[in-house]
PDB file of N, CA and C in Angstrom:
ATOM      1  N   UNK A   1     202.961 112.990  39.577  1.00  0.00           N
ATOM      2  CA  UNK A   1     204.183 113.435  40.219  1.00  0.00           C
ATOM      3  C   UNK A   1     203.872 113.626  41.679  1.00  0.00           C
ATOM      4  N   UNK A   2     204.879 113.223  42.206  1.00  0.00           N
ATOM      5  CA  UNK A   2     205.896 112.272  42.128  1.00  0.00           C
ATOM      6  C   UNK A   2     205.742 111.221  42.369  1.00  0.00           C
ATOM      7  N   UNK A   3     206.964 110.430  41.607  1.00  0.00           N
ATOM      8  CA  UNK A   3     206.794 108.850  41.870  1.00  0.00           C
ATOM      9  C   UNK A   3     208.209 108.380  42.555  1.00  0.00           C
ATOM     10  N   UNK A   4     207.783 107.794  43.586  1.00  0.00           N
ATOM     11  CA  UNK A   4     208.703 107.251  44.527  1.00  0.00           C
ATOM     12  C   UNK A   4     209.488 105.675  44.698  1.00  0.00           C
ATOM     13  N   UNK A   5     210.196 105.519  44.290  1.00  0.00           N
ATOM     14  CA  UNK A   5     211.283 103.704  44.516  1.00  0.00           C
ATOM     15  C   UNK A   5     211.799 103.513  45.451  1.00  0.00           C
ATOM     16  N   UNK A   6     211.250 102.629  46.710  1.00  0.00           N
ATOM     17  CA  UNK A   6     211.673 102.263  47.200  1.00  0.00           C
ATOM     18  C   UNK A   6     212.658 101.134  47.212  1.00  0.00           C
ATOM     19  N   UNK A   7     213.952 100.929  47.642  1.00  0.00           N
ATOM     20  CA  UNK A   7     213.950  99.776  47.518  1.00  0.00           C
ATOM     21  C   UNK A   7     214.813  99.203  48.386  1.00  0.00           C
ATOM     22  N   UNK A   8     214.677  98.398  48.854  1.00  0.00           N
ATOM     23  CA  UNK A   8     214.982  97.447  50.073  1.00  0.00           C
ATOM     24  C   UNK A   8     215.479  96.175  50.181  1.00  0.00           C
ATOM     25  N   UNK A   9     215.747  95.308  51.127  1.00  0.00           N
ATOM     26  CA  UNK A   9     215.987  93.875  51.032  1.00  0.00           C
ATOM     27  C   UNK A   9     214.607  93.042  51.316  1.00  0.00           C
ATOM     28  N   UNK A  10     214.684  92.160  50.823  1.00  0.00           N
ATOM     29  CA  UNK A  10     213.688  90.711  50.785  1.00  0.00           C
ATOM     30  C   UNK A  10     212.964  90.622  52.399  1.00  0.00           C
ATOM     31  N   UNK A  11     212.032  90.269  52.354  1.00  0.00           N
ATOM     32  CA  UNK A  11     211.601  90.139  53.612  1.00  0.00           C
ATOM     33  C   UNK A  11     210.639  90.710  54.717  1.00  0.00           C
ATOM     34  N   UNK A  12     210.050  91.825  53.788  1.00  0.00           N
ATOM     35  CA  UNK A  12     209.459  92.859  54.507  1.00  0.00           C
ATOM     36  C   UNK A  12     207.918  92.118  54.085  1.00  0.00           C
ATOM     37  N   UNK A  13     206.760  92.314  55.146  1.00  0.00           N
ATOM     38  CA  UNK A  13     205.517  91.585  54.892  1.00  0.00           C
ATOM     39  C   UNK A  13     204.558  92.537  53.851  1.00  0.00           C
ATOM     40  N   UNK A  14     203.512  91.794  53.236  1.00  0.00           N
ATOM     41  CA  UNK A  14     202.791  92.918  52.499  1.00  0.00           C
ATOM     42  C   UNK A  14     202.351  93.948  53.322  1.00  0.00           C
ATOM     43  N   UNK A  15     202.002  93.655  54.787  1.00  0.00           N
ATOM     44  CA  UNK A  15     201.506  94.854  55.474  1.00  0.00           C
ATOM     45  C   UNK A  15     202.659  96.122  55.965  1.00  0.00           C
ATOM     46  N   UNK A  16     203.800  95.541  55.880  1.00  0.00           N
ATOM     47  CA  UNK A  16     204.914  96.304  55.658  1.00  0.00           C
ATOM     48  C   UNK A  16     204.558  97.449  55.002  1.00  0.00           C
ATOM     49  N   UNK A  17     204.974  97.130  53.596  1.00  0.00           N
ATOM     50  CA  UNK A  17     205.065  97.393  52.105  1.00  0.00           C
ATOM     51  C   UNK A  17     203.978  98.599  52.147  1.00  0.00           C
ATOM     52  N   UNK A  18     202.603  97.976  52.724  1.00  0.00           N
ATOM     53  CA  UNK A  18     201.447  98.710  52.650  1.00  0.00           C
ATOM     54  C   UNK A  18     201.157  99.889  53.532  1.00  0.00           C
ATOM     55  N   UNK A  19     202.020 100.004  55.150  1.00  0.00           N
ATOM     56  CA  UNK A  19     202.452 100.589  55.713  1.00  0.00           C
ATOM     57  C   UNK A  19     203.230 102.152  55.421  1.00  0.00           C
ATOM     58  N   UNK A  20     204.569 101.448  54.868  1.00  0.00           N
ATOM     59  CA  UNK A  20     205.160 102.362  54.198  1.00  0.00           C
ATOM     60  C   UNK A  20     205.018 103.321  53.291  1.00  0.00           C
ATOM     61  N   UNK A  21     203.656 102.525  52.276  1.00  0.00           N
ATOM     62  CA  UNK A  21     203.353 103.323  51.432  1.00  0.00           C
ATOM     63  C   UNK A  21     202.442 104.500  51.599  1.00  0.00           C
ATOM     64  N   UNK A  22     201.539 103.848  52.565  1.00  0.00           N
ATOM     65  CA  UNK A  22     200.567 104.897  53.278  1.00  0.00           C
ATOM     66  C   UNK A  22     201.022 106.116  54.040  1.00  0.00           C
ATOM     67  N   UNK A  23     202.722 106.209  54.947  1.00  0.00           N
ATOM     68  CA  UNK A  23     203.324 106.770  55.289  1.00  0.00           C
ATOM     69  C   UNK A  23     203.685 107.635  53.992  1.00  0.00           C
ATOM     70  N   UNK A  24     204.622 107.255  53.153  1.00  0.00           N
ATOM     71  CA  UNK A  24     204.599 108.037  52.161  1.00  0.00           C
ATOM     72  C   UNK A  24     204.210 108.768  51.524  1.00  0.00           C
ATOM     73  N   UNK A  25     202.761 108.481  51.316  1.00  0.00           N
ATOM     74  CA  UNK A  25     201.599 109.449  50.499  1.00  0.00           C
ATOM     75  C   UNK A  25     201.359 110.757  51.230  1.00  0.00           C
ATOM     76  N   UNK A  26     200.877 109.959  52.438  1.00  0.00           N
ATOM     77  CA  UNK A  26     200.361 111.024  53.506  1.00  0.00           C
ATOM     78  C   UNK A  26     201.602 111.869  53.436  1.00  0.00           C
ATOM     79  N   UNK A  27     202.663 111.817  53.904  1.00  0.00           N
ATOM     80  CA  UNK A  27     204.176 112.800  54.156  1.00  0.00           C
ATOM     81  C   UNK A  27     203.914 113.875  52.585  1.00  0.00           C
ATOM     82  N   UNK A  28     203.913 112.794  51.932  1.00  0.00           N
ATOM     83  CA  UNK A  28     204.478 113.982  50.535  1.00  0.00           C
ATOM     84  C   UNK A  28     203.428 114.421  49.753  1.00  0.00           C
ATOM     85  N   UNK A  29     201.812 114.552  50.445  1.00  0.00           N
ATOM     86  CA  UNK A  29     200.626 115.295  50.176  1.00  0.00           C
ATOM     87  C   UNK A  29     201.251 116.440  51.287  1.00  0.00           C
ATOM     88  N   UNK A  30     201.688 116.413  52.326  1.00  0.00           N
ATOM     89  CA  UNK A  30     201.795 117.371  53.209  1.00  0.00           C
ATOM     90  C   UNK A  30     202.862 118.282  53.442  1.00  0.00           C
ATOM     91  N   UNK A  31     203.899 117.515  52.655  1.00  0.00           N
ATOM     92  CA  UNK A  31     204.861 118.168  52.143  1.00  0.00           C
ATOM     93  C   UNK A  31     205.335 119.458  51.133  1.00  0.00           C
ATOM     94  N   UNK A  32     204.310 118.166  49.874  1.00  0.00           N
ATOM     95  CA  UNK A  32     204.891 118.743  48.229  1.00  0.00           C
ATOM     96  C   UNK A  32     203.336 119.668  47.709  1.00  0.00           C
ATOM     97  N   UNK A  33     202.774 119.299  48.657  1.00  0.00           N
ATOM     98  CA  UNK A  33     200.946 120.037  48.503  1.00  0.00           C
ATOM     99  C   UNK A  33     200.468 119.060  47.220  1.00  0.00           C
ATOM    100  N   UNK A  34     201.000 117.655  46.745  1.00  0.00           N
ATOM    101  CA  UNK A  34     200.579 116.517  46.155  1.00  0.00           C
ATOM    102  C   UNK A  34     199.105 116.207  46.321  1.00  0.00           C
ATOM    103  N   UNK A  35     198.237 115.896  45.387  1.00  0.00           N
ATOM    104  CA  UNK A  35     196.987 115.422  45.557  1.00  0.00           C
ATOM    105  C   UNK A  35     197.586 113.909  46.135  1.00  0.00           C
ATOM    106  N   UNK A  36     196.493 113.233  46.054  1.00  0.00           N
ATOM    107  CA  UNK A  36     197.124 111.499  46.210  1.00  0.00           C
ATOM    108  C   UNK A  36     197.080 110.794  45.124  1.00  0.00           C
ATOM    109  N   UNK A  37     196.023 111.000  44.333  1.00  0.00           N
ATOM    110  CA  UNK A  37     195.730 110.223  43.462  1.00  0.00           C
ATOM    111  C   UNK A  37     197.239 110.828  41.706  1.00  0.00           C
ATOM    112  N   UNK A  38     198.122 111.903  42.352  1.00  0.00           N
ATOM    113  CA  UNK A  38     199.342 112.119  41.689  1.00  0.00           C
ATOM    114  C   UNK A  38     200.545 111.246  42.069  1.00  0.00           C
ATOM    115  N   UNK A  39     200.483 110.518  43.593  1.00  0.00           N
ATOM    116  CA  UNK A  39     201.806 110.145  44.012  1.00  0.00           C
ATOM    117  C   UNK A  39     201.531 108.462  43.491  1.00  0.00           C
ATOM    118  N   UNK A  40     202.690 107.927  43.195  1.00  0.00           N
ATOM    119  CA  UNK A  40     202.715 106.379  43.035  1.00  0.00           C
ATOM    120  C   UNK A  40     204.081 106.242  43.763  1.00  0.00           C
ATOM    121  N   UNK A  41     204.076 104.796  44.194  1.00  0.00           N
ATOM    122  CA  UNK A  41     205.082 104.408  44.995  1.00  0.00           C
ATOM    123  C   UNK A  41     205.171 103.177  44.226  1.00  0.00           C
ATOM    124  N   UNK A  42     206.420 102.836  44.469  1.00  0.00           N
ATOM    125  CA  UNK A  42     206.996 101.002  43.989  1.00  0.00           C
ATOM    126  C   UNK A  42     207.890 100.853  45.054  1.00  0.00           C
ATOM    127  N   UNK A  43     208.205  99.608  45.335  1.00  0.00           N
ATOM    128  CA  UNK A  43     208.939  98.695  46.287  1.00  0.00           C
ATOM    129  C   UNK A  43     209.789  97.893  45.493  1.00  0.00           C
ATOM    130  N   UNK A  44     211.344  97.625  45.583  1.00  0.00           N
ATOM    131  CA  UNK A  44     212.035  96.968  44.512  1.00  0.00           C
ATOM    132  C   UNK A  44     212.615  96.203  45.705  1.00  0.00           C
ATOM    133  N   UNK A  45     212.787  95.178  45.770  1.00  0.00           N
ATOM    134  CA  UNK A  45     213.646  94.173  46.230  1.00  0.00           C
ATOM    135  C   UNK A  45     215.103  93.777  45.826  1.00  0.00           C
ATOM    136  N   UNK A  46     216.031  93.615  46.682  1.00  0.00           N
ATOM    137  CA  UNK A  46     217.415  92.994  46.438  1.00  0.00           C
ATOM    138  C   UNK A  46     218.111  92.495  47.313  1.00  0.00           C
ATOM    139  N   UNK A  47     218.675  91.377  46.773  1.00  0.00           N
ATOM    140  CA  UNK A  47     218.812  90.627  47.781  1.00  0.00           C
ATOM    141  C   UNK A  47     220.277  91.336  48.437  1.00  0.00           C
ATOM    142  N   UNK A  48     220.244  91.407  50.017  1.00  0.00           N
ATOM    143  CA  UNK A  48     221.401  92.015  50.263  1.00  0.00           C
ATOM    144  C   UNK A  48     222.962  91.423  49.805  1.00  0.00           C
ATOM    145  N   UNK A  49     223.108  90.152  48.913  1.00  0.00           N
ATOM    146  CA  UNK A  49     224.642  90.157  48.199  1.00  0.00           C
ATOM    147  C   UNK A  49     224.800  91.119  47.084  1.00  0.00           C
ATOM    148  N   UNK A  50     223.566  91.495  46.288  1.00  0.00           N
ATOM    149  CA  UNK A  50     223.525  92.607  45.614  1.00  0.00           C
ATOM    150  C   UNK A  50     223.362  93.784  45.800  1.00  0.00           C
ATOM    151  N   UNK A  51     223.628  94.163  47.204  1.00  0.00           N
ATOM    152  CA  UNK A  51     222.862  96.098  47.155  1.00  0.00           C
ATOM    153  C   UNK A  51     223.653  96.596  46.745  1.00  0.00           C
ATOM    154  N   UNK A  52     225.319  96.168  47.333  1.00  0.00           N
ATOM    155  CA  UNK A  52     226.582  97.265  47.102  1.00  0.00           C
ATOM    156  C   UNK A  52     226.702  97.486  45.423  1.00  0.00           C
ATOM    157  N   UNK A  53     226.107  96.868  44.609  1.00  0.00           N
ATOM    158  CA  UNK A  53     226.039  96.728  43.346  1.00  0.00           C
ATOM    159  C   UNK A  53     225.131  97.171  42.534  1.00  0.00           C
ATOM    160  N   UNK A  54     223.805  97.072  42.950  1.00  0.00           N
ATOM    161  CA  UNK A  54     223.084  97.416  42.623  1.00  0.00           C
ATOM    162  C   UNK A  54     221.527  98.657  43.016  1.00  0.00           C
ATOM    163  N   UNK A  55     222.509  98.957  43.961  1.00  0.00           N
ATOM    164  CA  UNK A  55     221.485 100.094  44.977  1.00  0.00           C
ATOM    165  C   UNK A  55     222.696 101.065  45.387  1.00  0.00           C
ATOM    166  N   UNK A  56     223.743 100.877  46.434  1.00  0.00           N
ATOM    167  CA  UNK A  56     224.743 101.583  46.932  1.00  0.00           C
ATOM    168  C   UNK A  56     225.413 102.245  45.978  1.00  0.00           C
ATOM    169  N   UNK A  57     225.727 101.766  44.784  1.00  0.00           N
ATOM    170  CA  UNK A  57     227.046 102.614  44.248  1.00  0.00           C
ATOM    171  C   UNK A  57     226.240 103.581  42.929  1.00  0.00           C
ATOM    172  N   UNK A  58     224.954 102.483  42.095  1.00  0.00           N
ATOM    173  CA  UNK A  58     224.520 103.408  41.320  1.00  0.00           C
ATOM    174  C   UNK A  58     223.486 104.539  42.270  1.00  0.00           C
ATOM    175  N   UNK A  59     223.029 104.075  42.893  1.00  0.00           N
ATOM    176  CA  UNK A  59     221.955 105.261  43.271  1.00  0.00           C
ATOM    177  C   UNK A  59     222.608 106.162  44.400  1.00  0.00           C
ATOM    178  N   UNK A  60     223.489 105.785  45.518  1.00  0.00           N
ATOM    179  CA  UNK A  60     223.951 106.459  46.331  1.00  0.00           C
ATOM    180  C   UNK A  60     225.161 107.163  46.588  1.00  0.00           C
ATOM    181  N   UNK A  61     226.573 106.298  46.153  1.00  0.00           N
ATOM    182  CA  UNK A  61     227.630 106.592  45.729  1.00  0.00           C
ATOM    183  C   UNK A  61     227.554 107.681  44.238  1.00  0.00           C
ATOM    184  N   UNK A  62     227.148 106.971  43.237  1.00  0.00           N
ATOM    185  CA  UNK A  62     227.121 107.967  41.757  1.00  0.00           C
ATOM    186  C   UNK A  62     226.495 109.037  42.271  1.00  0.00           C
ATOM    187  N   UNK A  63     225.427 109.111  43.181  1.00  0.00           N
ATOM    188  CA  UNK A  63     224.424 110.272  42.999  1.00  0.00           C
ATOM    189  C   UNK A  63     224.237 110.938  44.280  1.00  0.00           C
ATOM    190  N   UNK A  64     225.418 111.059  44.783  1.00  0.00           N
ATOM    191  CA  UNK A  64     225.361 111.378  45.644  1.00  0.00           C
ATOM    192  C   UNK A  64     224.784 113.046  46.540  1.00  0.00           C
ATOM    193  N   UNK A  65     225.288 114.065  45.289  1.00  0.00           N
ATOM    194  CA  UNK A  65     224.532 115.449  45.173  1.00  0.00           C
ATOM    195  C   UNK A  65     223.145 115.181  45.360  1.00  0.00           C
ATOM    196  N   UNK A  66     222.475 114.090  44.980  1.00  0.00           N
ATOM    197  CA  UNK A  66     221.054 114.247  44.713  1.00  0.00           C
ATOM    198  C   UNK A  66     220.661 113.837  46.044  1.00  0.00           C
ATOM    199  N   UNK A  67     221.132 113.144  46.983  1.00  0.00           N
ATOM    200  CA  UNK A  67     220.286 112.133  48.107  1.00  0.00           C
ATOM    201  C   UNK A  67     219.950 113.648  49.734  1.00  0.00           C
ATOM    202  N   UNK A  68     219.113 113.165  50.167  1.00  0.00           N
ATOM    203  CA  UNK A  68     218.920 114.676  50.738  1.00  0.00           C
ATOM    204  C   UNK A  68     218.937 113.750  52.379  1.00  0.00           C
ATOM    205  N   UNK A  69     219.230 112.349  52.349  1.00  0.00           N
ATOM    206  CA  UNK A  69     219.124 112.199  53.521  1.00  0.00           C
ATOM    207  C   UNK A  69     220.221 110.582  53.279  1.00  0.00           C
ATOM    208  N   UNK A  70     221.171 110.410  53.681  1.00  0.00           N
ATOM    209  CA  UNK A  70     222.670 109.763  53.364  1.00  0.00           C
ATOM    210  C   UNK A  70     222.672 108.699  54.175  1.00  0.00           C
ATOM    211  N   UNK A  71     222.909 107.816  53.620  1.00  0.00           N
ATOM    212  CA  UNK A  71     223.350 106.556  55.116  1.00  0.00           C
ATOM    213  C   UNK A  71     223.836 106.614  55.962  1.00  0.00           C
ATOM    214  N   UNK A  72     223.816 105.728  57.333  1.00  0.00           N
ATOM    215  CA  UNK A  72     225.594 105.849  58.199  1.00  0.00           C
ATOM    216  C   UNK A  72     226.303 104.638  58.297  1.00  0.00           C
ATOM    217  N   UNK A  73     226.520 103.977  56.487  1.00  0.00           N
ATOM    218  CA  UNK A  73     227.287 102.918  56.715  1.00  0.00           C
ATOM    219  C   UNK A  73     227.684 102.984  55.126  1.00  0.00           C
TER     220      UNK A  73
END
C-alpha cells in the first residue's frame, strides 16, 4: 500500500513512464511515511477517442467525491 494507476494517452517515452514513477514513490514515501518497496505504480494507456469513456466519466465524473485534485476541462 499504496498502489497507484496512472493513466494517460499513448505516447509518453519509457523514460517518461520511468520518470514519473520515480516522482511518485519519492512524493508518497514523504507524504504517506510509505516504505518503497510498499508503493507499486502502473501506467494504463488510452487512446484519446476513448478517455471521455473510459477514464473521464468512470473515474472522474462517477467519482468525483473521491478525486482530491480535479481537471480544468
Amino acid at each position: 500500500m499504496p498502489h497507484v494507476v496512472l493513466k494517460v494517452w499513448p505516447g509518453k517515452t519509457e523514460e517518461q513512464k520511468i520518470r514519473a514513477t520515480e516522482l511518485i514513490v519519492k512524493d508518497l514515501m514523504e507524504a504517506f511515511g510509505s516504505k518503497e518497496e510498499s508503493i507499486s505504480v502502473s501506467i494504463e494507456e488510452f487512446h484519446p477517442d476513448d478517455w471521455s469513456e473510459q477514464v473521464y466519466k468512470p473515474d472522474i465524473v462517477d467519482k468525483a467525491s473521491t478525486l482530491y485534485k480535479k481537471p480544468g476541462y
